[in-house]
N, C-alpha and C. Protein backbone atom coordinates (compact mmCIF):
# COMPACT_ATOMS: atom_id res chain seq x y z
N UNK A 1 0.85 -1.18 0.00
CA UNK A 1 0.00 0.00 0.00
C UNK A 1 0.89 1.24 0.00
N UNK A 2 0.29 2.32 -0.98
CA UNK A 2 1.53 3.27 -1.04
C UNK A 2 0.68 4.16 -0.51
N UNK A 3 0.85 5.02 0.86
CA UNK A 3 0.94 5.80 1.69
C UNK A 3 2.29 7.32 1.45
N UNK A 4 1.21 8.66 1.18
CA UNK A 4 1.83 9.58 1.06
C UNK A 4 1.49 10.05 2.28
N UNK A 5 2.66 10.14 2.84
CA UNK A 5 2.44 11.25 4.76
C UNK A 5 3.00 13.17 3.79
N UNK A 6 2.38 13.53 4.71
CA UNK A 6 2.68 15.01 4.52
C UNK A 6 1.88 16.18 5.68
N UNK A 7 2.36 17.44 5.41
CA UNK A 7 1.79 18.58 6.34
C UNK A 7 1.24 19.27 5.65
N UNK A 8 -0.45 19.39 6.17
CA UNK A 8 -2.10 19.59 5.03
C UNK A 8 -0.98 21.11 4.96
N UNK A 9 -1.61 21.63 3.45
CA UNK A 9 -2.02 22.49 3.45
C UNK A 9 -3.33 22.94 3.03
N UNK A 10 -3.66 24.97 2.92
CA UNK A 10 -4.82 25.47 3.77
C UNK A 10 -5.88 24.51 1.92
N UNK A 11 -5.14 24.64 0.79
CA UNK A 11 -5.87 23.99 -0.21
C UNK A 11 -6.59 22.36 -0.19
N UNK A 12 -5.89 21.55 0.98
CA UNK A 12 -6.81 20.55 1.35
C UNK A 12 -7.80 20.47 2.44
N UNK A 13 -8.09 21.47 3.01
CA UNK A 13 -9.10 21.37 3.73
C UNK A 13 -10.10 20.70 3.66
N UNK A 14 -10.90 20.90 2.38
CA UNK A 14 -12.17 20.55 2.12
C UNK A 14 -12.24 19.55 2.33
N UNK A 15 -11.18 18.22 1.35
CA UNK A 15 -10.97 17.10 1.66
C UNK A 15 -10.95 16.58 3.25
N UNK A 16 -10.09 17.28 3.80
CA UNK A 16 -9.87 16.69 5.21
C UNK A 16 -11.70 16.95 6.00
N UNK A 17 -12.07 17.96 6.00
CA UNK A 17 -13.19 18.12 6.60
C UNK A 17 -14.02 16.91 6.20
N UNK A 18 -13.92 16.54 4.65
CA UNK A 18 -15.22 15.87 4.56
C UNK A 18 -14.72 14.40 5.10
N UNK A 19 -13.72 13.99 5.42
CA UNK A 19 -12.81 12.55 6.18
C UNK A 19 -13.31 12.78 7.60
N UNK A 20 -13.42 13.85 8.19
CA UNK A 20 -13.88 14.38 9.36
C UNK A 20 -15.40 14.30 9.79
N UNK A 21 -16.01 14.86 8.57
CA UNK A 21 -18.01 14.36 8.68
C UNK A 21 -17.94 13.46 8.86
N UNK A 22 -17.48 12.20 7.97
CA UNK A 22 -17.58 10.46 8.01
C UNK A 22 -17.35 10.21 9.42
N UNK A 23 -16.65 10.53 10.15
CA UNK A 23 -16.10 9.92 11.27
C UNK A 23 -16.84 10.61 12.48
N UNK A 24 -17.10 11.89 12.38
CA UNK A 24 -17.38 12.93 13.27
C UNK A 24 -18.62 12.71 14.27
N UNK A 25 -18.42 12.61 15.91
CA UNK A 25 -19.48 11.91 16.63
C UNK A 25 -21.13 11.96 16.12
N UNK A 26 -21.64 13.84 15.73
CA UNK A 26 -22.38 14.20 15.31
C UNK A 26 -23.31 13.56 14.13
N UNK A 27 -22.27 12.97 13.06
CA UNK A 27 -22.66 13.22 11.64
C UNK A 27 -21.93 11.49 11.31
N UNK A 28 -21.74 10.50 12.10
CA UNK A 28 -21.37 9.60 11.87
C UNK A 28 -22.47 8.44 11.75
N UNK A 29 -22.39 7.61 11.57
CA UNK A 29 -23.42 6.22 10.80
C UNK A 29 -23.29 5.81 11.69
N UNK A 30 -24.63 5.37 12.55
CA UNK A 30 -24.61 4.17 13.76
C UNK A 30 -23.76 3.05 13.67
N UNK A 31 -23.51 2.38 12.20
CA UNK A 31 -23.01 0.92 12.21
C UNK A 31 -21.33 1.13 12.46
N UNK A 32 -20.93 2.76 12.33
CA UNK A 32 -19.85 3.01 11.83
C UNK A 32 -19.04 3.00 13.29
N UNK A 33 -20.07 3.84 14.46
CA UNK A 33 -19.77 4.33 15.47
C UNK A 33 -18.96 3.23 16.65
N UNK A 34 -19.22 2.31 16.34
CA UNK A 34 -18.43 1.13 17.08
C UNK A 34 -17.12 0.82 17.29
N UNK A 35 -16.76 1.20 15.82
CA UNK A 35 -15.27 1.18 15.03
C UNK A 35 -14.16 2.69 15.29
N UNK A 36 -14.82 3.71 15.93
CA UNK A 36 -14.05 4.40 16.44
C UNK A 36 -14.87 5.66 15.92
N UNK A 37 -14.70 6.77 16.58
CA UNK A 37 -15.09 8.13 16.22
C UNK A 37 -14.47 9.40 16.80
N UNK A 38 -14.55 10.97 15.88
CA UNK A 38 -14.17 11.84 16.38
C UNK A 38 -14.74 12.85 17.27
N UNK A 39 -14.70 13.17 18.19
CA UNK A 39 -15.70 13.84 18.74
C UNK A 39 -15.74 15.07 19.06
N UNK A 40 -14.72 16.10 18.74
CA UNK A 40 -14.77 17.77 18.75
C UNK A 40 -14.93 17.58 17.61
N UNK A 41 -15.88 18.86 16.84
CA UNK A 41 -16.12 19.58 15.54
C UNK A 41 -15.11 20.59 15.67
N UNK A 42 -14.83 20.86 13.85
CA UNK A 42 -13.85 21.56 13.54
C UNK A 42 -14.17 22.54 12.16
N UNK A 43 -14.28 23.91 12.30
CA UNK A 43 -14.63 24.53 11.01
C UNK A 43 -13.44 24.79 9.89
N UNK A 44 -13.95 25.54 8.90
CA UNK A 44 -12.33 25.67 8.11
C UNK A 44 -11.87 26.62 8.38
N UNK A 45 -12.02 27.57 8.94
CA UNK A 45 -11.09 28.82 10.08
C UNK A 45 -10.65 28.15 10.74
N UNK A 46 -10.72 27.17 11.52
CA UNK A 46 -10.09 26.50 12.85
C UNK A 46 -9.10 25.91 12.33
N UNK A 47 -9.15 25.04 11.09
CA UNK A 47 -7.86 24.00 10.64
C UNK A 47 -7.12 25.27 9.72
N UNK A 48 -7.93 26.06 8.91
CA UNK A 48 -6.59 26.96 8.66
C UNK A 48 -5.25 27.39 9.65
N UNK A 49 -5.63 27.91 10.89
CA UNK A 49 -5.12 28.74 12.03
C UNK A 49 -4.41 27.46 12.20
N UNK A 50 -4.71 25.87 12.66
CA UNK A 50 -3.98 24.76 12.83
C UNK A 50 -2.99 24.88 11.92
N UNK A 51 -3.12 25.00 10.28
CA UNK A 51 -1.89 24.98 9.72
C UNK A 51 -0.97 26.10 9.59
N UNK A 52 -1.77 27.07 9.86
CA UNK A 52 -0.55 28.86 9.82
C UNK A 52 -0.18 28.90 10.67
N UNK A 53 -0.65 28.64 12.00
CA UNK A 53 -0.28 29.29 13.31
C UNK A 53 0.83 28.00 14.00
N UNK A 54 0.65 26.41 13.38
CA UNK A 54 0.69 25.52 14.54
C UNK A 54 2.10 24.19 13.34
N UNK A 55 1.66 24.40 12.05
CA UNK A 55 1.35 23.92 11.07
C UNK A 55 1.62 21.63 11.81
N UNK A 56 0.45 21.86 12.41
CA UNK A 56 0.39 20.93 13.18
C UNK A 56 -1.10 19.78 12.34
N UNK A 57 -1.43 19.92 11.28
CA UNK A 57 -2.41 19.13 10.48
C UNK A 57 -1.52 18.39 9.46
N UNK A 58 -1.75 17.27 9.85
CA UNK A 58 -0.76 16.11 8.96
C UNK A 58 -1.74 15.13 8.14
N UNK A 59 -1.38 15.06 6.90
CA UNK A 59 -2.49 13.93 6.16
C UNK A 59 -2.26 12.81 5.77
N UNK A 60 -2.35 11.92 5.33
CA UNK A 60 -1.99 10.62 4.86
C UNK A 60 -2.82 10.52 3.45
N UNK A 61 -2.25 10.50 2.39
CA UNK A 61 -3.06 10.24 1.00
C UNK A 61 -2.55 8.57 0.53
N UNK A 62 -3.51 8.39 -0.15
CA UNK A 62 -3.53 6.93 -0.73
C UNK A 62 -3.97 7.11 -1.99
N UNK A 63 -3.39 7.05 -3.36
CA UNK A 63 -4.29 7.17 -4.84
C UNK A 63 -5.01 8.79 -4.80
N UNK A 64 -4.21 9.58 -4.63
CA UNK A 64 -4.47 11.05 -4.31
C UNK A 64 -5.47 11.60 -3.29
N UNK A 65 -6.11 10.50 -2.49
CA UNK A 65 -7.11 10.42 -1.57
C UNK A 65 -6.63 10.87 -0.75
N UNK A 66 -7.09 11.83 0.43
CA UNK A 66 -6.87 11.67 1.92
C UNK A 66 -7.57 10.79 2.59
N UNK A 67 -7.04 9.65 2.98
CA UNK A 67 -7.50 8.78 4.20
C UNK A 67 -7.30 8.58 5.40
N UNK A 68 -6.35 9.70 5.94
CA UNK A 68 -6.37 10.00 7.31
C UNK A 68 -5.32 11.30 7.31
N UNK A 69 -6.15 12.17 8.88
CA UNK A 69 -4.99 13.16 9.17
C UNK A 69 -5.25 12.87 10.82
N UNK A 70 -4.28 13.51 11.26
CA UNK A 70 -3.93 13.72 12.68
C UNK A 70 -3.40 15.04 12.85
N UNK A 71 -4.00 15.69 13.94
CA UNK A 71 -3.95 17.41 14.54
C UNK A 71 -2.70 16.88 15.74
N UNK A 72 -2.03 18.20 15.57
CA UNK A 72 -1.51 18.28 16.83
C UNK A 72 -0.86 19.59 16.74
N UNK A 73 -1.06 20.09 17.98
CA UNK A 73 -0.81 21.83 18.41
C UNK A 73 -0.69 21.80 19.91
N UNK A 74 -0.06 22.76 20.10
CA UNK A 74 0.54 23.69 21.24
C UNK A 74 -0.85 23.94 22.12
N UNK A 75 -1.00 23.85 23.25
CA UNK A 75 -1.68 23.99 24.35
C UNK A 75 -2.23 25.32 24.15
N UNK A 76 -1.95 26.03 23.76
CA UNK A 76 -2.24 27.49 23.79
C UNK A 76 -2.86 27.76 22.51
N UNK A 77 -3.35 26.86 21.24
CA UNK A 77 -3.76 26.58 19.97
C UNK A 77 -4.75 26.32 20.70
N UNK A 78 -4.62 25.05 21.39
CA UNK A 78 -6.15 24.42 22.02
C UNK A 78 -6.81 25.00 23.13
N UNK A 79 -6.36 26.42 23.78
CA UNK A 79 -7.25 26.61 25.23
C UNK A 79 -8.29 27.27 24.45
N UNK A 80 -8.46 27.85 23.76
CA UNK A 80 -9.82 28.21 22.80
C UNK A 80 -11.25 27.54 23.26
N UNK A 81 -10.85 26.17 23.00
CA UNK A 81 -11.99 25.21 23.55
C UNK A 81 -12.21 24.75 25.10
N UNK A 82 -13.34 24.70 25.58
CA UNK A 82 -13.54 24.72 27.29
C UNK A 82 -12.87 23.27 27.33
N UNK A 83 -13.13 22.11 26.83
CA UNK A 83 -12.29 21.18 27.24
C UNK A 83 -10.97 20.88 27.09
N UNK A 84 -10.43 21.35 26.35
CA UNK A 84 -8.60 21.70 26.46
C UNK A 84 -8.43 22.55 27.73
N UNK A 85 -9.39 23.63 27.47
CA UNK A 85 -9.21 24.52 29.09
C UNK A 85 -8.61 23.92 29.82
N UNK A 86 -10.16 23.24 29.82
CA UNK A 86 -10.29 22.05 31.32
C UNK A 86 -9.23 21.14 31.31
N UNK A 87 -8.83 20.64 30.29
CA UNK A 87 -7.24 19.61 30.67
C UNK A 87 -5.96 20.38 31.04
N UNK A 88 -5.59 21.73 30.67
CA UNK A 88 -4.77 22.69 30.80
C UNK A 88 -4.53 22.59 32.19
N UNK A 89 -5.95 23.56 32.90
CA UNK A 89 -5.76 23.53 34.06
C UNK A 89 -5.00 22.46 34.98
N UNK A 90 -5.08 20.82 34.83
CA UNK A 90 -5.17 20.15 35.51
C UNK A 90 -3.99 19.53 35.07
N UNK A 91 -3.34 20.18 33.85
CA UNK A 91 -1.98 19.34 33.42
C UNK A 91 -0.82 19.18 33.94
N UNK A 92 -0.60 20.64 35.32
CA UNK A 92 0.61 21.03 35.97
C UNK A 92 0.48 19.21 37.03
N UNK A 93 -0.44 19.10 37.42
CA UNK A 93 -0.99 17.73 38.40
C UNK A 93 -0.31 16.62 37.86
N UNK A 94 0.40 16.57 36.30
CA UNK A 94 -0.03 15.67 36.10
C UNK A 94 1.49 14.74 36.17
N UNK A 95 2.22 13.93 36.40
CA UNK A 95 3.54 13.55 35.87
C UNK A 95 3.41 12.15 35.39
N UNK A 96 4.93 12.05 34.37
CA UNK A 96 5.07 10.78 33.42
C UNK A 96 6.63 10.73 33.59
N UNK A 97 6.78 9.37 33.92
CA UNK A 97 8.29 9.18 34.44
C UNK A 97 8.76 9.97 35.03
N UNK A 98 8.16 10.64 36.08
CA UNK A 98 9.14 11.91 37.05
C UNK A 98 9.58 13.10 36.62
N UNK A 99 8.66 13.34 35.45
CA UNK A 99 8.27 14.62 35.25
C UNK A 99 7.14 15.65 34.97
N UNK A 100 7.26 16.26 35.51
CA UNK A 100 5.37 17.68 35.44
C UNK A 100 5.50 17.86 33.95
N UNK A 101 4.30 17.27 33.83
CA UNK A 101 4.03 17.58 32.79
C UNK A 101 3.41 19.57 32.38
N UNK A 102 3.67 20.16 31.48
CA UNK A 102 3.38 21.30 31.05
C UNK A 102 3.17 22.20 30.05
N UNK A 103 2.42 23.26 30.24
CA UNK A 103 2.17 23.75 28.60
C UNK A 103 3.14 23.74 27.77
N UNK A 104 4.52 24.14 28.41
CA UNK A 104 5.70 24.40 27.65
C UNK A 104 6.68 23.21 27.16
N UNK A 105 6.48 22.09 27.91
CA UNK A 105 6.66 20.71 27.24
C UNK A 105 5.98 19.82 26.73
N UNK A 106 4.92 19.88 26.37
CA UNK A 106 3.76 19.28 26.08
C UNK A 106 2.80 19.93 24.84
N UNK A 107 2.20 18.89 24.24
CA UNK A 107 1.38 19.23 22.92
C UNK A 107 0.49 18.17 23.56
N UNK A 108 -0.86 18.94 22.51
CA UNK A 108 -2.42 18.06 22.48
C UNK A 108 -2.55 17.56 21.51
N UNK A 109 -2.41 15.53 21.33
CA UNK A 109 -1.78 15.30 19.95
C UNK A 109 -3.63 14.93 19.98
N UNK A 110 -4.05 14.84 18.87
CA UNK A 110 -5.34 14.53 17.97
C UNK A 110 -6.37 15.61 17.93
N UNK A 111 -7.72 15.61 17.35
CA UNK A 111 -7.74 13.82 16.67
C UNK A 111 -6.98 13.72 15.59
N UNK A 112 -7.10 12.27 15.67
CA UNK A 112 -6.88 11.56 14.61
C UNK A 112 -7.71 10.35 13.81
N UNK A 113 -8.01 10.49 12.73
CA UNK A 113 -9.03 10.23 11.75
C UNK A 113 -8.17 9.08 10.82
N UNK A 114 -8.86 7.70 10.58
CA UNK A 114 -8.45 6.78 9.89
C UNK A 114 -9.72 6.26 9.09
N UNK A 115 -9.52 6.66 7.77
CA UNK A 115 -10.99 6.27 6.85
C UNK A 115 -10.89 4.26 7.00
N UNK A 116 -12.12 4.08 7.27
CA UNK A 116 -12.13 2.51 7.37
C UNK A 116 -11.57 1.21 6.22
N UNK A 117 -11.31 1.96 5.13
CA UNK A 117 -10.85 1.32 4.04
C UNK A 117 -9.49 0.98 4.27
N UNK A 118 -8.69 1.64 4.71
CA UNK A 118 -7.03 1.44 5.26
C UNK A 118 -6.82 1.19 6.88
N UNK A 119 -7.77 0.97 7.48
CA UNK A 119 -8.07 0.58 8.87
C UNK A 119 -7.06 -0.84 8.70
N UNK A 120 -6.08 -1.09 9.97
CA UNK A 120 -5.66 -2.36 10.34
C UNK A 120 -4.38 -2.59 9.28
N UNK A 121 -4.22 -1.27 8.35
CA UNK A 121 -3.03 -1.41 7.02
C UNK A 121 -1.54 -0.81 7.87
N UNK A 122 -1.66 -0.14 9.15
CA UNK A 122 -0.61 0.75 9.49
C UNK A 122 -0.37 1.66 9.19
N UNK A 123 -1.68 2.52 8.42
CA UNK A 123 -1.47 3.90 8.65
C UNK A 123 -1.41 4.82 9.59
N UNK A 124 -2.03 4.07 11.09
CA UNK A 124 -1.99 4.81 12.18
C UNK A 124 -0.40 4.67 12.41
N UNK A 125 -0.09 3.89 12.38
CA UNK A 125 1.30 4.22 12.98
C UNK A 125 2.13 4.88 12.40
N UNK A 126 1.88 5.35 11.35
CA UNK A 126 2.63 5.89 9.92
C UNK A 126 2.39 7.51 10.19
N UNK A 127 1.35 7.53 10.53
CA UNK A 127 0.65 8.86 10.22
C UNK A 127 1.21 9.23 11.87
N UNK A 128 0.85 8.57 12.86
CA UNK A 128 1.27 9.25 14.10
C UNK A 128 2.52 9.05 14.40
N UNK A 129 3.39 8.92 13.91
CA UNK A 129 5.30 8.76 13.74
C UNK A 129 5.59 9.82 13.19
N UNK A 130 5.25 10.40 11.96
CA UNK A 130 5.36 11.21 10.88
C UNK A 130 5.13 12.52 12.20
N UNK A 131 3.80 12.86 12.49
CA UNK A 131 3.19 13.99 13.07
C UNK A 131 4.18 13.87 14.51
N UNK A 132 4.90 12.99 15.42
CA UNK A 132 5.00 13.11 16.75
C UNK A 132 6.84 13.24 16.25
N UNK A 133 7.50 13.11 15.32
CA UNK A 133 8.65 13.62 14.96
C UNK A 133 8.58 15.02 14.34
N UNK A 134 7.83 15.68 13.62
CA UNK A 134 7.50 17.27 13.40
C UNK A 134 7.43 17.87 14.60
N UNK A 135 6.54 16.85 15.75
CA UNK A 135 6.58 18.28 17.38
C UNK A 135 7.36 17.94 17.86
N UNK A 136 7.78 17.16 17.61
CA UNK A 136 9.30 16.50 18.78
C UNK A 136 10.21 17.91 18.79
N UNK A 137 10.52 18.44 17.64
CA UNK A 137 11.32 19.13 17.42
C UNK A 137 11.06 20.75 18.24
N UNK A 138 9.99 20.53 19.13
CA UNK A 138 9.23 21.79 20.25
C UNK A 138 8.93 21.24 21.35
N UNK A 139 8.37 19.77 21.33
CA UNK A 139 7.96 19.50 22.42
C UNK A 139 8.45 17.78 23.27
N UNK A 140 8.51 17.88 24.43
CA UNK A 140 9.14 16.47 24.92
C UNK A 140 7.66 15.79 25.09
N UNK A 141 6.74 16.14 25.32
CA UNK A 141 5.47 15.05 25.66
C UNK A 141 4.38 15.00 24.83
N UNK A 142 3.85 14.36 24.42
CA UNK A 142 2.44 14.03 23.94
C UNK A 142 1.35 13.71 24.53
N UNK A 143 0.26 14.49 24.58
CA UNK A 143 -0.95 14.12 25.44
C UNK A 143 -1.83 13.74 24.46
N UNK A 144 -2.67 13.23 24.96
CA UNK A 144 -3.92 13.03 24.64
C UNK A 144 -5.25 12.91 25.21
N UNK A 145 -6.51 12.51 24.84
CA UNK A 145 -7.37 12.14 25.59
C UNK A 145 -8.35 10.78 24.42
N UNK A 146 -8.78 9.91 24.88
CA UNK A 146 -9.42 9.01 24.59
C UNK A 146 -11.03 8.83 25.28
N UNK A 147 -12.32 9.20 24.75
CA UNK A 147 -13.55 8.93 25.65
C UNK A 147 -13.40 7.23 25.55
N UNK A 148 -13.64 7.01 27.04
CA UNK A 148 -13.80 5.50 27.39
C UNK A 148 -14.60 4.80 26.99
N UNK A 149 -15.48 5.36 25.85
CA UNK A 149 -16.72 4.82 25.17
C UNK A 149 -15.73 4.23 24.17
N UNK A 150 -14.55 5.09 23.45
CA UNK A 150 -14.28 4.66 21.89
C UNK A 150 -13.40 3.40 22.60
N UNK A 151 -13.75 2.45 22.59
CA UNK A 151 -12.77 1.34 23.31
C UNK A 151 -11.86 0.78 21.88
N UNK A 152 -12.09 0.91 20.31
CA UNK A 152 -11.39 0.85 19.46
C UNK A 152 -10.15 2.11 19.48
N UNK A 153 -10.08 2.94 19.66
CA UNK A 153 -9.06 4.27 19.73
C UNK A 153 -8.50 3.85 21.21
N UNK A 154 -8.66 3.72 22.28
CA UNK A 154 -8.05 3.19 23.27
C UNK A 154 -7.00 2.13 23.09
N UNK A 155 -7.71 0.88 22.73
CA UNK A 155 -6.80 -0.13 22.28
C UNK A 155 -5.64 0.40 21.39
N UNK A 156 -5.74 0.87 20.31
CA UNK A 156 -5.33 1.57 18.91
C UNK A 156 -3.73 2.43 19.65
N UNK A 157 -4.14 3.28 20.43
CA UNK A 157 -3.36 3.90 20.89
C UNK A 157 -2.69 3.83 22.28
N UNK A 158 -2.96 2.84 22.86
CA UNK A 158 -2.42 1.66 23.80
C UNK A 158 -1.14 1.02 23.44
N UNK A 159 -1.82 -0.02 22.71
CA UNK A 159 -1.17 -1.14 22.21
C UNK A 159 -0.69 -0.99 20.84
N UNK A 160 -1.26 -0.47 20.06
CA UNK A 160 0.04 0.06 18.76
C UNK A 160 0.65 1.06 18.51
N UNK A 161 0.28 2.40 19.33
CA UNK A 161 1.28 3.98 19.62
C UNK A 161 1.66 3.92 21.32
N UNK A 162 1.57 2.73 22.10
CA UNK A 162 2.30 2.94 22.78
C UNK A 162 2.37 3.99 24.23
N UNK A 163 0.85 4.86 23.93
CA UNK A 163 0.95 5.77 24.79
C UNK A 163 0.45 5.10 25.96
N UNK A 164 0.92 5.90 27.38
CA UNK A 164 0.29 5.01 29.01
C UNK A 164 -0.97 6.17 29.54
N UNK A 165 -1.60 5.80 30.28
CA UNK A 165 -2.85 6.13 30.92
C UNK A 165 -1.82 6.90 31.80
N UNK A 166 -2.39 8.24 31.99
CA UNK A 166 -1.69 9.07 33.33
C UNK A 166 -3.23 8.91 34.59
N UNK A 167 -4.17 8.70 33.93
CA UNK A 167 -5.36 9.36 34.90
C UNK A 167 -6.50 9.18 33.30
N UNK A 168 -7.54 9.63 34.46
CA UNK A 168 -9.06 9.39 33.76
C UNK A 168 -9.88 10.51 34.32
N UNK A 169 -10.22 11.07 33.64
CA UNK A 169 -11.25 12.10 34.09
C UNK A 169 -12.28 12.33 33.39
N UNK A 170 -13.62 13.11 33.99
CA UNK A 170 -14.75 13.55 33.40
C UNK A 170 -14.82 14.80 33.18
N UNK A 171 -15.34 15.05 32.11
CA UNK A 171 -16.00 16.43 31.43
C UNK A 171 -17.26 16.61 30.73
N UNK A 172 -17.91 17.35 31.27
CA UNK A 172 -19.50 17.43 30.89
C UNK A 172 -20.02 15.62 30.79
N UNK A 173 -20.09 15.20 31.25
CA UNK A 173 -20.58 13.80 31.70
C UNK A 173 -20.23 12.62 30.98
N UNK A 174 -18.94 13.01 30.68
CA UNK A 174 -18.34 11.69 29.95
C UNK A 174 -17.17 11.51 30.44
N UNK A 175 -16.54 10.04 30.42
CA UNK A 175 -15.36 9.50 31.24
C UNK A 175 -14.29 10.03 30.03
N UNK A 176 -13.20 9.97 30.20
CA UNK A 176 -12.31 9.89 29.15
C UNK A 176 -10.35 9.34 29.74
N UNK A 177 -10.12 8.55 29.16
CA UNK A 177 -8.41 8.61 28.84
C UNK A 177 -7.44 9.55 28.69
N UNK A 178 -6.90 9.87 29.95
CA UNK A 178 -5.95 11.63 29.56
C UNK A 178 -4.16 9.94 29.30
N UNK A 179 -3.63 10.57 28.10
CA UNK A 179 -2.62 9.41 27.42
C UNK A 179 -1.57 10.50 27.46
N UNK A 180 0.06 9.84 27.73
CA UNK A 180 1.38 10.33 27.24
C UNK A 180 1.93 9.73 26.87
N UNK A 181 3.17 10.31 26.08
CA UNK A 181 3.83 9.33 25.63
C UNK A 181 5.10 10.57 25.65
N UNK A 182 6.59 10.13 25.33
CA UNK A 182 7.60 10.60 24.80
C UNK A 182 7.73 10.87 23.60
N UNK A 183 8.24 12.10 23.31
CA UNK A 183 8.21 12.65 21.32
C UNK A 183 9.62 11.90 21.10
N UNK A 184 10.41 11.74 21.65
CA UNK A 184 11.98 11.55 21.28
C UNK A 184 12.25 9.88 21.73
């Protein structure tokens, strides 16, 4: 499978958005929802500013297709939204191997979006190698969060990226996976 990794620019948006509806908690297919989903919405002002300000939107093309991207930006990209807020606040709390974790060492890696057709091919690992060596080069940690509902993205990013559970917390009435890992 020939897999093109690259850093979106603002001319693929459209594409990426509409990889984003398919998957997107809102606008996703019941049968689909099992198999993993995204769950912040994202407009095309928002992923522009991701690629000018952060240039932290990475895509994966297949046969000129985009079939997956993965976000990742600077803490201060993401306090915009009340639930980044809300993890911000609580990130100084947080340590991984004996160190505080912080805005200034730390990025908010996802989402990340895998169209079901290349599901189980290793594009996740392709695509999140590619994107966690671009922030490496700013940042020592990778966070994340996983809702404890998507038990496919848990596993996914467990057991094939490797990241560890720091803690579990709730926001507006859902459990979720706060994940780290090392960029280097």
């Amino acid at each position: 499978m020939n897999i093109e990794l690259k850093i979106a620019e603002i001319s693929e948006i459209d594409d990426i958005l509409k990889l984003h509806s398919k998957y997107q908690i809102d606008s996703i297919s019941e049968e689909d929802k099992a198999d993993g989903f995204v769950t912040t919405a994202f407009t095309k002002e928002q992923l522009i500013a991701l690629i000018t300000q952060e240039q932290g939107l990475f895509i994966a093309r297949q046969d000129g297709v985009i079939v997956a991207y993965v976000m990742s930006a600077s803490w201060d990209f993401w306090s915009a939204w009340p639930m980044f807020a809300f993890m911000i606040e609580g990130l100084s709390e947080l340590e991984f191997q004996g160190q505080t974790l912080t805005v200034e060492n730390s990025y908010q890696y996802g989402p990340v979006c895998i169209d079901k057709s290349v599901r189980g091919r290793g594009v996740l690992e392709q695509i999140f190698a590619f994107a966690k060596q671009h922030m490496a080069q700013r940042f020592q940690f990778l966070v994340t969060f996983v809702n404890t509902m998507n038990e496919r993205s848990y596993q996914a990013h467990q057991r094939k990226l490797g990241l560890h559970v720091v803690q579990q917390f709730e926001y507006n009435g859902k459990r979720y996976y706060e994940m780290v890992c090392h960029t280097r």
